[in-house]
C-alpha atoms as a PDB file:
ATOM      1  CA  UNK A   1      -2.411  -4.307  17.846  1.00  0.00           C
ATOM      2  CA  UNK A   2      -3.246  -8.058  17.904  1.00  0.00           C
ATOM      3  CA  UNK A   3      -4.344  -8.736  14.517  1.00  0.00           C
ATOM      4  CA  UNK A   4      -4.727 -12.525  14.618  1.00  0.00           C
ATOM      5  CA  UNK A   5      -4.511 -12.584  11.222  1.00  0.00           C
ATOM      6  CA  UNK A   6      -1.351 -15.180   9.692  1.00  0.00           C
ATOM      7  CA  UNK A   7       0.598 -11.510   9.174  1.00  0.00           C
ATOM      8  CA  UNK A   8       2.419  -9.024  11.412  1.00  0.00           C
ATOM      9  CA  UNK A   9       2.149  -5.008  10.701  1.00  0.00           C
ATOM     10  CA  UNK A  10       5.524  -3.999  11.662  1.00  0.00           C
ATOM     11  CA  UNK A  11       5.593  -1.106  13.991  1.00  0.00           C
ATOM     12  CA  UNK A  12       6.520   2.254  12.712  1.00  0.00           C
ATOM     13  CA  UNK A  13       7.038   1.302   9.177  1.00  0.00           C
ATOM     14  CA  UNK A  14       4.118   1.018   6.515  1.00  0.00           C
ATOM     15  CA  UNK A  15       5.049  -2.659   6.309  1.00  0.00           C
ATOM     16  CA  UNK A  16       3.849  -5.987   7.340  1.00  0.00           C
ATOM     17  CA  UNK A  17       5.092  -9.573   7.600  1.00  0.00           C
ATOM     18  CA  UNK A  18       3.392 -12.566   6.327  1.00  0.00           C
ATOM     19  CA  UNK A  19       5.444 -15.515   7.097  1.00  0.00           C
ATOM     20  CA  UNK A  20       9.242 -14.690   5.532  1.00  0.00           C
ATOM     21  CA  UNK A  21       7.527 -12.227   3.257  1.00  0.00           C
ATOM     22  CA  UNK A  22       7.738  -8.202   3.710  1.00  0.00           C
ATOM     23  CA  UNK A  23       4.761  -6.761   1.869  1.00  0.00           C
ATOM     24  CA  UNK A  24       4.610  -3.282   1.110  1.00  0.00           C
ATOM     25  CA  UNK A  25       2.640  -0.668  -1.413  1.00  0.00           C
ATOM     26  CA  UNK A  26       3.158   2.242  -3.105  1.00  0.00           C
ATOM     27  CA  UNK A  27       6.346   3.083  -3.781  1.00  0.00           C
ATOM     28  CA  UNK A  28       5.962   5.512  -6.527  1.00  0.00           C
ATOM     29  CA  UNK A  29       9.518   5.480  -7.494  1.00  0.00           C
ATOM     30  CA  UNK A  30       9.778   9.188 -10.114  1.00  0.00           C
ATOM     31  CA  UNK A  31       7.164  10.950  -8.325  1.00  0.00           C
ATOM     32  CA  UNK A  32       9.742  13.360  -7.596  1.00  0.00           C
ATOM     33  CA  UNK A  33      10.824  13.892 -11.261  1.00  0.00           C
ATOM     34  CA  UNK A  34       7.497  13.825 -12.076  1.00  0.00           C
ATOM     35  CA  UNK A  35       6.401  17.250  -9.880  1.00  0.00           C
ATOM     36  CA  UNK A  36       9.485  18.583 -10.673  1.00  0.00           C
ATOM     37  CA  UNK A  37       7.946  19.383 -14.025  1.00  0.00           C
ATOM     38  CA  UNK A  38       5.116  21.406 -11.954  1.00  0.00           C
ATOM     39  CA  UNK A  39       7.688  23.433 -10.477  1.00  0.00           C
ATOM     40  CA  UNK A  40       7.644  21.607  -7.181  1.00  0.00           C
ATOM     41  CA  UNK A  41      11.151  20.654  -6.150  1.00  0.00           C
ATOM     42  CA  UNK A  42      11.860  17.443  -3.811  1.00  0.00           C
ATOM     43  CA  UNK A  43      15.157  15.255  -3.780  1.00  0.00           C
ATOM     44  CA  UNK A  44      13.739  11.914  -4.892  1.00  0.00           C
ATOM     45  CA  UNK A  45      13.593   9.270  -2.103  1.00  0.00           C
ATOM     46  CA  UNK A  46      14.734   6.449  -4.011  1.00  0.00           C
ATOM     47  CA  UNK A  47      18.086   5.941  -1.884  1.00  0.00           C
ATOM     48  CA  UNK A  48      15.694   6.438   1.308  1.00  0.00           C
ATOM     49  CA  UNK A  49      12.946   3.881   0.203  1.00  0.00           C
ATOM     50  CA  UNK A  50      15.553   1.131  -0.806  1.00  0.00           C
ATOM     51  CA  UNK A  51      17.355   1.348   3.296  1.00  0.00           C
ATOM     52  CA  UNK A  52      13.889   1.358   4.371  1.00  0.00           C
ATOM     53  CA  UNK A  53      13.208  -1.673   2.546  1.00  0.00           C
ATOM     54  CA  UNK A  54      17.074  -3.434   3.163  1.00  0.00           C
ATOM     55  CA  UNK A  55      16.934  -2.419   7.204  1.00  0.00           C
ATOM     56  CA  UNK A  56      13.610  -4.012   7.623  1.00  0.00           C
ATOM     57  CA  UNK A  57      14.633  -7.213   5.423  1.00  0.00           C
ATOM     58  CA  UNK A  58      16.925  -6.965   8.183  1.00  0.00           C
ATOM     59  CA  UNK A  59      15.356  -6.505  10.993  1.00  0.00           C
ATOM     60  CA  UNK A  60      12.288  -9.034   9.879  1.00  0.00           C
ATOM     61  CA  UNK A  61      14.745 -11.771   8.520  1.00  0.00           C
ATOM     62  CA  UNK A  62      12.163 -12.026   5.579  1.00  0.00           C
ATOM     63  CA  UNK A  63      13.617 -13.734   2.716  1.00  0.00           C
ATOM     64  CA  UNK A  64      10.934 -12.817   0.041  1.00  0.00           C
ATOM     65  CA  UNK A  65       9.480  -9.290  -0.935  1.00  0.00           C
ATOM     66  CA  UNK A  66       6.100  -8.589  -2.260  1.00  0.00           C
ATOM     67  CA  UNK A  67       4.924  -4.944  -3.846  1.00  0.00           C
ATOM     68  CA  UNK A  68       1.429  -4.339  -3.492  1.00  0.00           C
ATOM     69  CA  UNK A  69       1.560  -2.519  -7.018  1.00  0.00           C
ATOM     70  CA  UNK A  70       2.508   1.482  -7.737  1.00  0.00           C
ATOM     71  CA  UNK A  71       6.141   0.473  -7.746  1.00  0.00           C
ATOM     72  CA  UNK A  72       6.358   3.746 -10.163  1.00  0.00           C
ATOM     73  CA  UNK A  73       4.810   6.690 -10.814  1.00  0.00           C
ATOM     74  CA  UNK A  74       3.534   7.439 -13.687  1.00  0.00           C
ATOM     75  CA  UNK A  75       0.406   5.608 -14.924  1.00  0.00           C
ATOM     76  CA  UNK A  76       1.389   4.758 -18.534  1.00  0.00           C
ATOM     77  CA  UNK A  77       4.931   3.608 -19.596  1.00  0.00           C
ATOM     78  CA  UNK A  78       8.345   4.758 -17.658  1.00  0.00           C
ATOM     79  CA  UNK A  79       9.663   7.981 -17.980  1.00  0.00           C
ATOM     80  CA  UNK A  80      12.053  10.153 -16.807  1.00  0.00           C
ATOM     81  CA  UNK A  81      13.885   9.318 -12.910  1.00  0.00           C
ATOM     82  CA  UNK A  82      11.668   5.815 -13.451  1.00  0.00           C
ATOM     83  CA  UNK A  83      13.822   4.848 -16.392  1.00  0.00           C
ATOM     84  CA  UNK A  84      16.710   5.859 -14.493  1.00  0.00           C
ATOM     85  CA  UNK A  85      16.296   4.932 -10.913  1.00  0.00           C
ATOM     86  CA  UNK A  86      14.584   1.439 -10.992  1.00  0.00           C
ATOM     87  CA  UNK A  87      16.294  -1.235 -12.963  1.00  0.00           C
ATOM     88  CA  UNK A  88      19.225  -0.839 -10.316  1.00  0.00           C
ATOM     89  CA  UNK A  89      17.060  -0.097  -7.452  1.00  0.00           C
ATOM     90  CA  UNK A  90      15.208  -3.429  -8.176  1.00  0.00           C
ATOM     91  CA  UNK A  91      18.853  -5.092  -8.775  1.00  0.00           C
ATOM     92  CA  UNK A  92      19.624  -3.891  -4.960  1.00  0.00           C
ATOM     93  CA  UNK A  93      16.759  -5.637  -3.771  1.00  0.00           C
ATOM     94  CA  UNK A  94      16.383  -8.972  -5.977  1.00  0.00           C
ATOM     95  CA  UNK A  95      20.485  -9.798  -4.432  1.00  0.00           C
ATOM     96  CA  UNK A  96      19.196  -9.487  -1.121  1.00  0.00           C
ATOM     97  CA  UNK A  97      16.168 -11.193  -1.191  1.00  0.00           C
ATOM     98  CA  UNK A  98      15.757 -15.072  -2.407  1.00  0.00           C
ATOM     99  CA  UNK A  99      12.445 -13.910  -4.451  1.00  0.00           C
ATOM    100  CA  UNK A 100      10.693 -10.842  -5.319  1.00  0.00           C
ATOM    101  CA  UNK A 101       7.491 -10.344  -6.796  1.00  0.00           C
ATOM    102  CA  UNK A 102       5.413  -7.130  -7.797  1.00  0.00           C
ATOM    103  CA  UNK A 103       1.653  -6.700  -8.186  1.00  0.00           C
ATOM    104  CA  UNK A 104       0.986  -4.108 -10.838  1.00  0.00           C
ATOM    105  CA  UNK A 105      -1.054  -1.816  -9.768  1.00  0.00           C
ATOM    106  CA  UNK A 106      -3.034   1.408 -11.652  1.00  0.00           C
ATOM    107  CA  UNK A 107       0.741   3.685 -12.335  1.00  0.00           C
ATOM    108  CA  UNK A 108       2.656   0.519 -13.645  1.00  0.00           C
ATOM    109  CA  UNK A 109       2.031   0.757 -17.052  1.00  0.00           C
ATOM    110  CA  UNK A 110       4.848  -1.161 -19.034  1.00  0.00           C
ATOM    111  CA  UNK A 111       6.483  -1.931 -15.611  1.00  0.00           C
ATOM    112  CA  UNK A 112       8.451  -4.905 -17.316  1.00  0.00           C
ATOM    113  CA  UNK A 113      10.637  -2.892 -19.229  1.00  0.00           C
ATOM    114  CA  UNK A 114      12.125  -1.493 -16.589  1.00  0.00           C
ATOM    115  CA  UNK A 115      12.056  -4.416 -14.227  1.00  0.00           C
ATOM    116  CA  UNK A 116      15.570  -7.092 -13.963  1.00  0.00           C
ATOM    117  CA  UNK A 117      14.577 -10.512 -14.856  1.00  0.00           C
ATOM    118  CA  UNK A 118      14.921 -11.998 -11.325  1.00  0.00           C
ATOM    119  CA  UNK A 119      11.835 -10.283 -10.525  1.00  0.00           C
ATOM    120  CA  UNK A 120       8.539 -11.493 -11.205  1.00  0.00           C
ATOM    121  CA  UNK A 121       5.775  -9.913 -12.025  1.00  0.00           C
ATOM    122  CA  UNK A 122       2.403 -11.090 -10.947  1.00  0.00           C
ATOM    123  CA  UNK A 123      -1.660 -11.392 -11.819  1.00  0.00           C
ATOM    124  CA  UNK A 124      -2.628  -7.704 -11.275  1.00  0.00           C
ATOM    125  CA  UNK A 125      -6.013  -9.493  -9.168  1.00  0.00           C
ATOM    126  CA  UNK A 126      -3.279 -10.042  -6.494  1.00  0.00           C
ATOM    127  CA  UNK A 127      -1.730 -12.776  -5.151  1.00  0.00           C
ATOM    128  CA  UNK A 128      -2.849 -15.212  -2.333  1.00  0.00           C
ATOM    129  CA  UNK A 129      -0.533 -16.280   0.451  1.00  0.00           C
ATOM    130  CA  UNK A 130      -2.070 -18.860   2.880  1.00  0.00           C
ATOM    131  CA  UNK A 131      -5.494 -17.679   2.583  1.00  0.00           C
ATOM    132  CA  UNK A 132      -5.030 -14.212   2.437  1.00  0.00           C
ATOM    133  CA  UNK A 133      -5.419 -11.762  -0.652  1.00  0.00           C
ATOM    134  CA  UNK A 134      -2.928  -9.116  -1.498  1.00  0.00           C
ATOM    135  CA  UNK A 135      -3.894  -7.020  -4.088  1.00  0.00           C
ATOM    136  CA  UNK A 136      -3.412  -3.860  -5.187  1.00  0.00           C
ATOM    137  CA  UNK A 137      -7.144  -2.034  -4.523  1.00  0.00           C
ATOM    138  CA  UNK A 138      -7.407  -0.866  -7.802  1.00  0.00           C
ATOM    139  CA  UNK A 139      -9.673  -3.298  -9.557  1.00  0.00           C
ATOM    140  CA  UNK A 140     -13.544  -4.509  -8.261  1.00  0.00           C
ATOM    141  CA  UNK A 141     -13.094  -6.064  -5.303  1.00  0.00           C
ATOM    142  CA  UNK A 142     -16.443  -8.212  -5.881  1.00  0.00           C
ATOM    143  CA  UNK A 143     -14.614  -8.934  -9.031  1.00  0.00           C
ATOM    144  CA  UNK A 144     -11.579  -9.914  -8.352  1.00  0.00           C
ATOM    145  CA  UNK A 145     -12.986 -11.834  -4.941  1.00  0.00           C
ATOM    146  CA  UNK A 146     -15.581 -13.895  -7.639  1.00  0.00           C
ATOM    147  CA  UNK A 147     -12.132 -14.998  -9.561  1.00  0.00           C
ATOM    148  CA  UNK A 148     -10.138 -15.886  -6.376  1.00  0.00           C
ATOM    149  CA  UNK A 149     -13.325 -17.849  -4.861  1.00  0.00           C
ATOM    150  CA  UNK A 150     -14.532 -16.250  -1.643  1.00  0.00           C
ATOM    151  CA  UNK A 151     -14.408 -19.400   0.301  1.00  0.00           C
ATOM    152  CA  UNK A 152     -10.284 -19.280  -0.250  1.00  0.00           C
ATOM    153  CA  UNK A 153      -9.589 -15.753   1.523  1.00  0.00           C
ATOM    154  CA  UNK A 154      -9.685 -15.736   4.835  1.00  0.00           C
ATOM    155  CA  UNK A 155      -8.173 -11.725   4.660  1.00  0.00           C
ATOM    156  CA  UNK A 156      -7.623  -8.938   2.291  1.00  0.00           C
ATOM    157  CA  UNK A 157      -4.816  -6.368   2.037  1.00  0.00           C
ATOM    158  CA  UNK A 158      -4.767  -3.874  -0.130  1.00  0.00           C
ATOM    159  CA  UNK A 159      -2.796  -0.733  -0.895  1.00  0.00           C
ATOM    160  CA  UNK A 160      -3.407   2.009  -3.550  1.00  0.00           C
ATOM    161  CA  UNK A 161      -5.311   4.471  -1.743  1.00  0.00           C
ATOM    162  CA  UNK A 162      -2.715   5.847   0.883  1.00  0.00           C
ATOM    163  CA  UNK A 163      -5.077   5.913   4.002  1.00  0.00           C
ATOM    164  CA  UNK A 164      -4.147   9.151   6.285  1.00  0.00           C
ATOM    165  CA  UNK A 165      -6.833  10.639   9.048  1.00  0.00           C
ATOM    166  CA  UNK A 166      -7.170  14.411   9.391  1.00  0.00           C
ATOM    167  CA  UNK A 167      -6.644  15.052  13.519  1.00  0.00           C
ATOM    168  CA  UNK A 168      -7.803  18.625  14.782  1.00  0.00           C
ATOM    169  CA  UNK A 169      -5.970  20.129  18.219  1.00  0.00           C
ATOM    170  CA  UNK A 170      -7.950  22.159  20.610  1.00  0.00           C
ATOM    171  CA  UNK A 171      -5.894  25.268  19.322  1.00  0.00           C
ATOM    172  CA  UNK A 172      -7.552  24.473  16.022  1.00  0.00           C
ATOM    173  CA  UNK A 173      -4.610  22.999  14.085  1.00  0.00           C
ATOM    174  CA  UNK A 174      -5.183  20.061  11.877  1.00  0.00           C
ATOM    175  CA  UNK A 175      -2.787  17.022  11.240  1.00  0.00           C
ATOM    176  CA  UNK A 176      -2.860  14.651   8.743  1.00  0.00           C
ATOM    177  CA  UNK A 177      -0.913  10.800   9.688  1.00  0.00           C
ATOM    178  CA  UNK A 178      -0.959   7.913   7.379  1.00  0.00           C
ATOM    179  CA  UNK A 179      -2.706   5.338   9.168  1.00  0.00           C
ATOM    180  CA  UNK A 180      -3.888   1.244   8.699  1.00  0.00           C
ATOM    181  CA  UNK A 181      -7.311   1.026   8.439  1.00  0.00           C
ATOM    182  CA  UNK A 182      -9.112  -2.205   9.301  1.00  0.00           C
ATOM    183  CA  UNK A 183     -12.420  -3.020   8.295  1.00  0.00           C
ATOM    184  CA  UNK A 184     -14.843  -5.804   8.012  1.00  0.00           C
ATOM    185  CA  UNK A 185     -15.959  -6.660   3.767  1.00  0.00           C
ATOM    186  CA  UNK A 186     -19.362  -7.594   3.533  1.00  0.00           C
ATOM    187  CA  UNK A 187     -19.616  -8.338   7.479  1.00  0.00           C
ATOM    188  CA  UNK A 188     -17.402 -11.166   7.266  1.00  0.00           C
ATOM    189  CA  UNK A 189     -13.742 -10.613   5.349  1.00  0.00           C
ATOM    190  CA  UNK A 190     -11.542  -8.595   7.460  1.00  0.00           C
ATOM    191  CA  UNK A 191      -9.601  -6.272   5.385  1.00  0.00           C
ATOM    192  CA  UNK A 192      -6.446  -4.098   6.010  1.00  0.00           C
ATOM    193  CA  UNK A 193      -5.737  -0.933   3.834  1.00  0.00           C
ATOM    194  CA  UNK A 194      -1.738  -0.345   4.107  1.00  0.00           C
ATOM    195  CA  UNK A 195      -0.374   3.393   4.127  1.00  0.00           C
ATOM    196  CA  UNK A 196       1.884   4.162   1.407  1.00  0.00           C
ATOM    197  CA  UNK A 197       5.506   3.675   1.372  1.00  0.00           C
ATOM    198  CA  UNK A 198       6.484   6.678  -0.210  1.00  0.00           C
ATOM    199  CA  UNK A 199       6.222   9.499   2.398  1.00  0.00           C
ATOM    200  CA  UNK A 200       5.848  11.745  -0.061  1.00  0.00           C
ATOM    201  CA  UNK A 201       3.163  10.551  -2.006  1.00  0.00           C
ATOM    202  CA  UNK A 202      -0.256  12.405  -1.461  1.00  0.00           C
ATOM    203  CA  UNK A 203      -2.634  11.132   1.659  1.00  0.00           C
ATOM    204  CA  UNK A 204      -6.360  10.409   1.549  1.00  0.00           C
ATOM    205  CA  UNK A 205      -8.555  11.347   3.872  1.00  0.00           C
ATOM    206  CA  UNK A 206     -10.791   9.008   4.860  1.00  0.00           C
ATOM    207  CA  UNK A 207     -12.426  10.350   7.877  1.00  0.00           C
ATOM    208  CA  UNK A 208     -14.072  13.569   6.063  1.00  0.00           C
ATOM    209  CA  UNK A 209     -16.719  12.442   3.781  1.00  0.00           C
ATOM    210  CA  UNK A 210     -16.231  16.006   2.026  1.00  0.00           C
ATOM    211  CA  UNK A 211     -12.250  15.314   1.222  1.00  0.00           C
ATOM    212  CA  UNK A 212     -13.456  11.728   0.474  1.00  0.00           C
ATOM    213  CA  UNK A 213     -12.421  10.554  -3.479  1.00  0.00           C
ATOM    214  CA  UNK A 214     -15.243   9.214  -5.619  1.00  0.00           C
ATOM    215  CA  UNK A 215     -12.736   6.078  -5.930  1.00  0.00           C
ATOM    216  CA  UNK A 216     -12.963   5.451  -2.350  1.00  0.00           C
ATOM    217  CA  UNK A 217     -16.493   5.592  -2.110  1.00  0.00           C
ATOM    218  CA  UNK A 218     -16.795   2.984  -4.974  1.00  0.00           C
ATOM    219  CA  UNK A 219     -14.404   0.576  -3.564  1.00  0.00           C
ATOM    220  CA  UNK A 220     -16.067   0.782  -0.205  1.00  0.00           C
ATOM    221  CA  UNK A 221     -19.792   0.247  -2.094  1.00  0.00           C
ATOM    222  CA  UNK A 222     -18.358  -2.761  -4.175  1.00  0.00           C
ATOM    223  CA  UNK A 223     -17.160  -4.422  -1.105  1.00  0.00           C
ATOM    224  CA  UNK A 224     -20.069  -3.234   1.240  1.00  0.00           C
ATOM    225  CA  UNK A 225     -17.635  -2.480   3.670  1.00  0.00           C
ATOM    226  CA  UNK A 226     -19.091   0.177   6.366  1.00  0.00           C
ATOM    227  CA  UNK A 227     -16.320   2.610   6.811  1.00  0.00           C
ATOM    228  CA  UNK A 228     -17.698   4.190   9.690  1.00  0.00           C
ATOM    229  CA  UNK A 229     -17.208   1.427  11.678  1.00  0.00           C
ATOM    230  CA  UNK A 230     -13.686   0.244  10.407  1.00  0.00           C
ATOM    231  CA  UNK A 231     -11.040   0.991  12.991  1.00  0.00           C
ATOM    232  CA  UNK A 232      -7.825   3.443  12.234  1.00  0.00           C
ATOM    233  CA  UNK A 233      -4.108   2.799  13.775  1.00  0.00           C
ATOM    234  CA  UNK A 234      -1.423   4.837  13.262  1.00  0.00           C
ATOM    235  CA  UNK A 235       1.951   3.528  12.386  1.00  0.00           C
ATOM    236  CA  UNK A 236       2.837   2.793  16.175  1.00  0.00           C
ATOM    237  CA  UNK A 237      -0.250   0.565  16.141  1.00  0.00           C
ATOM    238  CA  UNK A 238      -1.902   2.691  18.326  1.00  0.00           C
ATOM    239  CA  UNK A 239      -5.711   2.710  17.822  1.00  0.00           C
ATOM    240  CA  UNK A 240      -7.076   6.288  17.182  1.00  0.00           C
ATOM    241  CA  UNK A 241     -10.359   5.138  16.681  1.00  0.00           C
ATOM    242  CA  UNK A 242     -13.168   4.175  14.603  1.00  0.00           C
ATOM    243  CA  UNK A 243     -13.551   6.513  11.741  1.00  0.00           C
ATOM    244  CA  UNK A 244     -16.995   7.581  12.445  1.00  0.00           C
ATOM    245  CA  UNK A 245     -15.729   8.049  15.827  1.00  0.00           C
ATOM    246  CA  UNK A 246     -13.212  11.155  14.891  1.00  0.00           C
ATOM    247  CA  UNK A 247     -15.075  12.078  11.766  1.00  0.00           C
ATOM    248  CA  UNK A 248     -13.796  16.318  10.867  1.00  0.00           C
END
């Protein structure tokens, strides 16, 4: 996938590189704990995500780290593996990067108080990084695009709503993949929407209007951004296709 774009998506990892920086979203660092309170038991992934995130500093040479927001889980303030697990997960990662930075996004409630002091933590509009927007997905895009000035973003990532497309087999089974989603915001902004980091986290849908969440819709009528037309890649960078295309 040539994306022309001042960033690399790094093959098979929900991940891309812009310049020395590794950008990735949604985390949700106690979602584990929290489900375990539903009855639903998972080992938590917290070990897992931090190798991800250490082989690919690794393998990209990037010397700064940006979280596109839902570094936790829970929306208001930390709780339970959260108050546990990240102050020395984000210890790990702060020694082996020169700077780290985290966009708060809609579960980060009262993220600072669990967060080391050699990270810093950002506008929750995003940040922008030679012309090009990061931010989290949560917020009015029109909104947060009128306080950034349009004429300064050339692109616009964004995370938050864990993009997956449901496949269907000719024996009638159905498969659901996290994919990147590339679109075009009001015919003119090219925008990426990053899969989540956390494998376990729940997928959207986004190519059946019925499974469809009334967030999504919103965010794609703010923007005017025609999601029929946008173009889905799986984590290969393989284009599947448009998304009106393989509509189920």
């Amino acid at each position: 996938m040539n994306t022309q774009t001042g960033f690399k998506l790094i093959k098979g990892e929900p991940a891309l590189l812009a310049g020395e920086t590794l950008v990735i979203a949604d985390t949700h660092i106690g979602y584990e704990g929290e489900i375990r309170l539903k009855g639903i038991k998972l080992p938590s992934l917290t070990r897992s995500i931090l190798t991800r995130i250490l082989n690919l500093a690794e393998k990209t040479s990037a010397t700064r780290l940006l979280i596109l927001g839902d570094l936790k889980h829970t929306v208001y303030g930390p709780r339970g593996l959260e108050w546990m697990e990240i102050p020395e997960f984000m210890r790990r990662i702060a020694t082996r990067f020169e700077w780290v930075g985290v966009v708060p996004g809609n579960h980060d409630g009262d993220l600072y108080t669990v967060l080391p002091e050699e990270v810093e933590l950002m506008d929750s509009d995003g940040v922008l990084l030679n012309g090009i927007l990061f931010t989290h997905g949560h917020k009015r895009i029109d909104n947060v695009l009128d306080k950034k000035g349009w004429s300064n973003v050339r692109k616009i990532v964004v995370g938050h709503f864990h993009p997956a497309v449901e496949l269907l087999d000719d024996l009638g089974y159905r498969y659901v993949i996290p994919v990147w989603i590339r679109g075009l915001l009001k015919n003119s902004v090219e925008i990426f929407f990053m899969p989540a980091f956390n494998k376990n986290i729940g997928k959207l849908i986004v190519n059946n209007p019925e499974r469809m969440s009334d967030e999504l819709k919103g965010f794609l009528k703010t923007g005017s951004i025609n999601l029929k037309e946008a173009e889905a890649y799986s984590l290969d960078l393989v284009l599947i296709g448009r998304i009106g295309e393989i509509e189920t």
